[in-house]
Protein backbone atom coordinates (compact mmCIF):
# COMPACT_ATOMS: atom_id res chain seq x y z
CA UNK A 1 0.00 0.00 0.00
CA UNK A 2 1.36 3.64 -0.75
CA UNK A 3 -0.02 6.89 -1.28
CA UNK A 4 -0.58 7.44 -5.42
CA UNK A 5 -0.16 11.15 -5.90
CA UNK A 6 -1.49 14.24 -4.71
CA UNK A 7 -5.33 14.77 -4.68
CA UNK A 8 -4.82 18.73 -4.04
CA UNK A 9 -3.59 21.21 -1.97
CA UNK A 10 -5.15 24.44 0.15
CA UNK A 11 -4.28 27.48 1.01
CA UNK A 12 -5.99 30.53 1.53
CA UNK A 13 -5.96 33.39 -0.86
CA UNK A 14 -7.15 37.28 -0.83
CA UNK A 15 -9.58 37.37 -4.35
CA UNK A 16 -10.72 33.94 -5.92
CA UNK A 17 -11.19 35.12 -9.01
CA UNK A 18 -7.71 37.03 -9.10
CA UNK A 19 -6.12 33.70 -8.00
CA UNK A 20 -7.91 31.57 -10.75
CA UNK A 21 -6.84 34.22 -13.20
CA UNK A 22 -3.43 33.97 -11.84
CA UNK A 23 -3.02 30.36 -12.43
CA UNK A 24 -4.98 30.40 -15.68
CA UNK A 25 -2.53 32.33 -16.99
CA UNK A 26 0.96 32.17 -16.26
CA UNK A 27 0.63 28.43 -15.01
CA UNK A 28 -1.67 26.87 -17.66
CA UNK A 29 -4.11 25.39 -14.66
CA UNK A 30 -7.43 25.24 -15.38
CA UNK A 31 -10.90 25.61 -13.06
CA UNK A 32 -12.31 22.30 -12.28
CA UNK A 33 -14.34 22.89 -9.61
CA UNK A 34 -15.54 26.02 -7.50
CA UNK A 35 -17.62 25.10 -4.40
CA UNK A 36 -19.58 28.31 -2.69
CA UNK A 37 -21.04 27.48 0.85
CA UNK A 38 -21.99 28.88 3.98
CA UNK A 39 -21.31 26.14 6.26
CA UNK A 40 -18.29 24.29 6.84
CA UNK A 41 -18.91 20.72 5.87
CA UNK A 42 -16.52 18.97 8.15
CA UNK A 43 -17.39 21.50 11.19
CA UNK A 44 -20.47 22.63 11.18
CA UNK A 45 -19.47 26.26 11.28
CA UNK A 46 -20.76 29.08 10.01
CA UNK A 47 -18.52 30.68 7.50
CA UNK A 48 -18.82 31.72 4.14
CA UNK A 49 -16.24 30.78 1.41
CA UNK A 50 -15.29 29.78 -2.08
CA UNK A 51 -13.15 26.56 -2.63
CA UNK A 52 -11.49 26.71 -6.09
CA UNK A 53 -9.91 23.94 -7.40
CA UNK A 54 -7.13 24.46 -10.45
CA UNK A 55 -6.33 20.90 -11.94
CA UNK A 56 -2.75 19.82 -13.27
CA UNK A 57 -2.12 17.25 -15.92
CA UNK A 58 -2.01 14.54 -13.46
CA UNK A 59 -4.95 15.49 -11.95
CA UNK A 60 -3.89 16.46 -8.97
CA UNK A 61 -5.07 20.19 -7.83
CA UNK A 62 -3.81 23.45 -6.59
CA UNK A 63 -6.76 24.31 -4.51
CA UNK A 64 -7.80 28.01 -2.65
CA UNK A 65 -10.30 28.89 -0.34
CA UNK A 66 -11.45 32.59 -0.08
CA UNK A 67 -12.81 34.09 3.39
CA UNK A 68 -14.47 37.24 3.11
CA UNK A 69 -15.03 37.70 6.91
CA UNK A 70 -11.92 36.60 8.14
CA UNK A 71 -9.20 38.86 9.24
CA UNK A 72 -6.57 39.93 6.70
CA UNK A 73 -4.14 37.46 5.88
CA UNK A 74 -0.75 37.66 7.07
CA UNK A 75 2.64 35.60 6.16
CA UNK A 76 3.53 33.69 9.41
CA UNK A 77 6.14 36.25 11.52
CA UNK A 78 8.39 32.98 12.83
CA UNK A 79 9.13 31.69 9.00
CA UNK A 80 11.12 33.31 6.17
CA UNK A 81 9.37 33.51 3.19
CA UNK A 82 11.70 30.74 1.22
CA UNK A 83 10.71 28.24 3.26
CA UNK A 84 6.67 28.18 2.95
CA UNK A 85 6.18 27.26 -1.09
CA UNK A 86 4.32 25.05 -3.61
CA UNK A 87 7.17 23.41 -6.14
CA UNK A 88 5.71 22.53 -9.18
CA UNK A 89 7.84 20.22 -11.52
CA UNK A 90 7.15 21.31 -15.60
CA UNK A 91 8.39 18.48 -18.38
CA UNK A 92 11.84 20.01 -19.12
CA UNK A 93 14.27 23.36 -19.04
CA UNK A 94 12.96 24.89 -21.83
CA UNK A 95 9.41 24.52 -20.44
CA UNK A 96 10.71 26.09 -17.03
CA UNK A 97 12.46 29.13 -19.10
CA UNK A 98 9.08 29.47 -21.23
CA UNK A 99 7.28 29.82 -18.11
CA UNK A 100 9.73 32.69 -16.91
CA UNK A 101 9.20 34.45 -20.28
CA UNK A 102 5.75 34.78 -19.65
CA UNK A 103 5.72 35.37 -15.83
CA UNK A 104 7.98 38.22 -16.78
CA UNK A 105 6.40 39.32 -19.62
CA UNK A 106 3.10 39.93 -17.41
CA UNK A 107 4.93 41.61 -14.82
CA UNK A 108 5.93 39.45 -12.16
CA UNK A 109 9.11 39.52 -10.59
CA UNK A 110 11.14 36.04 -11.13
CA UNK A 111 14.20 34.85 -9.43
CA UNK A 112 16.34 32.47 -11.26
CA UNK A 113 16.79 30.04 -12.53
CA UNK A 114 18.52 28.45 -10.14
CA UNK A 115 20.70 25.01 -10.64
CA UNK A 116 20.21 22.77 -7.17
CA UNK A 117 21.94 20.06 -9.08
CA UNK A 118 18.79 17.62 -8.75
CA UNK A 119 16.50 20.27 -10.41
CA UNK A 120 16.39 23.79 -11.45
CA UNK A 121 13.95 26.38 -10.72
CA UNK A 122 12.57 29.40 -10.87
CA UNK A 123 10.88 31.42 -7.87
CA UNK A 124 7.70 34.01 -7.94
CA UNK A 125 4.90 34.71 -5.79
CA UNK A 126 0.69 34.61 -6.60
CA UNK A 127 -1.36 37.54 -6.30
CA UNK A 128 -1.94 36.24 -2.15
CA UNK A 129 2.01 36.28 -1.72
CA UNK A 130 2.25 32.26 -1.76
CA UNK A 131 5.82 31.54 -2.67
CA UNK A 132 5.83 29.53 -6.04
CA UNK A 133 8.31 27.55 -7.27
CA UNK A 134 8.35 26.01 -11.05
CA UNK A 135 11.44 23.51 -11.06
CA UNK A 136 12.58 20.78 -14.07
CA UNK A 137 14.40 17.71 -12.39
CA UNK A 138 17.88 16.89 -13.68
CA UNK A 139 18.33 14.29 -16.03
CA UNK A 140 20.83 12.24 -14.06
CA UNK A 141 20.30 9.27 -13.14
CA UNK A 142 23.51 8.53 -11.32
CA UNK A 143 23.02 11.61 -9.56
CA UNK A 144 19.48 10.61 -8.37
CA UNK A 145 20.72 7.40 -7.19
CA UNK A 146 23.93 9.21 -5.10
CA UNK A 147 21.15 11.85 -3.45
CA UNK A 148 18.64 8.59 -2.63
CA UNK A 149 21.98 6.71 -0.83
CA UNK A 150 22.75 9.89 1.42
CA UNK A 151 19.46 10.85 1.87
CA UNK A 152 19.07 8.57 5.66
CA UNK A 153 22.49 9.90 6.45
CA UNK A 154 21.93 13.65 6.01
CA UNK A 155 18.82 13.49 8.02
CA UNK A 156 20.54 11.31 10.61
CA UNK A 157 23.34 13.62 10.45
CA UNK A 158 20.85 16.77 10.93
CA UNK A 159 19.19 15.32 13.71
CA UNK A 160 22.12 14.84 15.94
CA UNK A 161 23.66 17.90 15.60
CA UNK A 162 21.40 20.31 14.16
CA UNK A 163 24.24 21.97 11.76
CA UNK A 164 24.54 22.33 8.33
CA UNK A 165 28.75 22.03 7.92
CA UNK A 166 28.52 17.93 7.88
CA UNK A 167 25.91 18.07 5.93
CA UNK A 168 27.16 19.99 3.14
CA UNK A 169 29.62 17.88 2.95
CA UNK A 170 27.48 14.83 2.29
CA UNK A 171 25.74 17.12 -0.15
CA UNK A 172 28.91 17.43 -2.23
CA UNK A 173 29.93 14.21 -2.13
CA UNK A 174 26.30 12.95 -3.60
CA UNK A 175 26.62 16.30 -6.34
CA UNK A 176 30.47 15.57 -7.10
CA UNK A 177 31.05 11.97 -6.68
């Protein structure tokens, strides 16, 4: 038994319609499913939203609920801002750079791309200030199998010591053979 893929993912955002505009068109996603209601189904509360629902090609969804009575929404104070993001992986570089022609073209600010080794990205934010991240893996299959070997170490490293030094090191050694 395993988990097959992602079903979709929520977050909150400022203006539905903005957001599904957003997505339309610098990500290709497209509206599946908007659900309006007054009540929270799993709760019981009382609190009006909209749940849109913007599909991928594997059919797995980006997903955003609007609350018009709920306080302004505000990044969390304890997190930088490169940490909290949705990575989505497009078919190859030129796809990625494609995408950062447009995002650009339309007036968003893009960092990158940037080469991790394993993948390379590029970084933007939505109209709600979600942090997105469009990333291409690397074709390298040696590579992929080097990062999967050190992956239990790194972690095991982390969680003794809490310090990045070590790790690094383990990093180059899976990126440089």
């Amino acid at each position: 038994m395993v988990v097959e893929r992602l079903h979709h993912v929520a977050y909150r955002c400022t203006d539905a319609k903005e957001t599904v505009d957003f997505y339309e068109r610098f990500l290709d996603l497209k509206l599946a499913t908007s659900i309006a209601e007054n009540v929270v189904p799993s709760t019981g509360e009382r609190y009006p939203h909209i749940h849109v629902f913007l599909e991928m090609a594997d059919g797995g969804s980006v997903a955003f609920f609007e609350l018009p009575e709920s306080d302004e929404m505000v990044p969390d104070p304890n997190t930088p801002d490169w940490v909290q993001h949705l990575a989505l992986k497009v078919e190859n570089y030129e796809a990625l750079m494609s995408y950062k022609d447009r995002l650009e073209q339309g007036g968003q600010e893009v960092l990158g791309p940037i080469d991790h080794s394993f993948c390379k990205s590029i970084y933007f934010h939505d109209p709600s200030g979600h942090r997105l991240e469009l990333t291409t893996d690397a074709e390298d299959d040696e590579l992929r199998a080097k990062l999967l070997s050190s992956a239990h170490p790194i972690l095991d490293h982390w969680d003794q010591h809490r310090v990045a030094p070590e790790v690094d090191a383990l990093h180059l050694t899976a990126r440089d053979g």
